[in-house]
C-alpha atoms as a PDB file:
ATOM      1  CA  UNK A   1      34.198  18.401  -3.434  1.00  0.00           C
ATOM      2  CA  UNK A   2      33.899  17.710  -6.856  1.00  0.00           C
ATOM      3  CA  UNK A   3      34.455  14.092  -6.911  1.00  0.00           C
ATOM      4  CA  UNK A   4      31.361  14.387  -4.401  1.00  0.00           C
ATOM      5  CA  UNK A   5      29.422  15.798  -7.161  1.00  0.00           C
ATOM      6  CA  UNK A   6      28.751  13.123  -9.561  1.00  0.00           C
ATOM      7  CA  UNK A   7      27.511  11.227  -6.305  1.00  0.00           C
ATOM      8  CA  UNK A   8      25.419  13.689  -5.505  1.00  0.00           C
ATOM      9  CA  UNK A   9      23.541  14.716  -8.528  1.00  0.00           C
ATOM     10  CA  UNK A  10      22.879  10.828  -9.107  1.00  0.00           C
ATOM     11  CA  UNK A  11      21.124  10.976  -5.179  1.00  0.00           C
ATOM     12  CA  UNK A  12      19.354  13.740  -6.818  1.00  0.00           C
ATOM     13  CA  UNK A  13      18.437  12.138  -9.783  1.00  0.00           C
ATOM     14  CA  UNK A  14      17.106   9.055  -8.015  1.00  0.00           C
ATOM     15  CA  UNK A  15      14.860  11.317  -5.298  1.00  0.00           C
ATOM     16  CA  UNK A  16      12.964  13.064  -8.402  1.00  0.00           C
ATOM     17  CA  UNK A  17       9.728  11.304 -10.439  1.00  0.00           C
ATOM     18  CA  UNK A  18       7.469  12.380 -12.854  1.00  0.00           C
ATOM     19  CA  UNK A  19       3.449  12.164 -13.011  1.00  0.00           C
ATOM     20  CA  UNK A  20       4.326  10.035 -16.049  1.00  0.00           C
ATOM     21  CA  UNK A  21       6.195   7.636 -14.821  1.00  0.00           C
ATOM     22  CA  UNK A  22       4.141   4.291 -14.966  1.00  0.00           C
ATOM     23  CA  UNK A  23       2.576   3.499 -11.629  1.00  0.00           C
ATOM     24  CA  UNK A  24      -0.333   0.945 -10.412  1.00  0.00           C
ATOM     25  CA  UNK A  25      -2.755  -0.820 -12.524  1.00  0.00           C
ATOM     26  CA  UNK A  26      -1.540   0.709 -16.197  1.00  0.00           C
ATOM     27  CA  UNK A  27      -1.945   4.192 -15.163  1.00  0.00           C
ATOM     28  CA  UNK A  28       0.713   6.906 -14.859  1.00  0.00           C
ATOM     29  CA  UNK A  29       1.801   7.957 -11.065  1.00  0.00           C
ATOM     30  CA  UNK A  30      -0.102  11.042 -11.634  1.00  0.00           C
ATOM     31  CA  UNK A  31      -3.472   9.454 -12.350  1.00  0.00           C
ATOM     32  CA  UNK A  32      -3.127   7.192 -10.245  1.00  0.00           C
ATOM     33  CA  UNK A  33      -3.199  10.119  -7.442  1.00  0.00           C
ATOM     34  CA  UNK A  34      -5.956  11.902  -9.112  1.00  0.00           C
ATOM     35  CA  UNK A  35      -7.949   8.754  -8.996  1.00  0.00           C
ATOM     36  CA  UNK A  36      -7.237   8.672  -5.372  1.00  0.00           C
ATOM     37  CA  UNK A  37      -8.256  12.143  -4.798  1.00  0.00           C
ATOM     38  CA  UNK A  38     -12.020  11.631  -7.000  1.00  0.00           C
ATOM     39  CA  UNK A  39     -12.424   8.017  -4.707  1.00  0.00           C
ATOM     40  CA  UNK A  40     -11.838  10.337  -1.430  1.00  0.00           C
ATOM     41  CA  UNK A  41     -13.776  12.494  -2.668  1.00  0.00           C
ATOM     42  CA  UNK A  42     -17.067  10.507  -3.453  1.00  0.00           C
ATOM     43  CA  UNK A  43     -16.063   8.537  -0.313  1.00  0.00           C
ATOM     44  CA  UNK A  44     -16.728  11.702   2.068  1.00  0.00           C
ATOM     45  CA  UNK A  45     -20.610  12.762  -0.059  1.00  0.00           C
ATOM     46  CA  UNK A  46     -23.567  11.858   2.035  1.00  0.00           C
ATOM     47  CA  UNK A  47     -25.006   8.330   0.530  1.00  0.00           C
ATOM     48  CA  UNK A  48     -28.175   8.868  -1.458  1.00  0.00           C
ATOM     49  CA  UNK A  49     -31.690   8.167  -0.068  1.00  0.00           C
ATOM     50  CA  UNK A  50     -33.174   4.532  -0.756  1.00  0.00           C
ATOM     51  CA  UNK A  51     -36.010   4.582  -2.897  1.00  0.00           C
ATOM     52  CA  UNK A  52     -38.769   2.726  -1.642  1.00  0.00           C
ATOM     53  CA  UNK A  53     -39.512   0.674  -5.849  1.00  0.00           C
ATOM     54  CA  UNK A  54     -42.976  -0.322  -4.841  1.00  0.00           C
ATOM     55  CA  UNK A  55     -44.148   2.907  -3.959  1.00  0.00           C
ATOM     56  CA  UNK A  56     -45.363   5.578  -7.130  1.00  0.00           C
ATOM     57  CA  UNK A  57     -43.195   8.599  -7.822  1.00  0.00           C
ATOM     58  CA  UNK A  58     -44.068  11.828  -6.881  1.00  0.00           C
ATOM     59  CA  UNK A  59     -46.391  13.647  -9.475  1.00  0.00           C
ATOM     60  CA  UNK A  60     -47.253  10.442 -11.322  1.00  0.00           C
ATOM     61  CA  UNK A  61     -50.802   9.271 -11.500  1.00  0.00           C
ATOM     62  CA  UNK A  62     -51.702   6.106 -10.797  1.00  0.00           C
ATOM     63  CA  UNK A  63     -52.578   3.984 -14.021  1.00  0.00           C
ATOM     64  CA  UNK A  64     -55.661   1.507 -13.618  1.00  0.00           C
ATOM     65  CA  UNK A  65     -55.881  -1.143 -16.397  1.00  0.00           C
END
């Protein structure tokens, strides 16, 4: 059992990552999720209305020259 436990803290060792650890692009493994999450997140919001450019805004007066 105890020559068992060198190999098994190692296993351990190996299993286990930090949010610091350097992952895709430059960015730490824990950004990298977070930037994940905010893309998911802006993926799933309704897109916003087009805006028709040629017609006036609403409560602006038409200018005549």
């Amino acid at each position: 059992m105890i020559r068992r436990a060198p190999l098994a803290l190692a296993l351990l060792m190996a299993g286990c990552s930090s949010d610091s650890d350097p992952g895709p692009g430059g960015v730490t493994k824990g950004e990298a999720r977070q930037l994940d999450q905010a893309a998911e997140m802006l993926a799933k919001r309704p897109a916003a209305p087009l805006v028709d450019a040629t017609a006036p805004a609403e409560g602006q007066a038409q200018q005549k020259n």
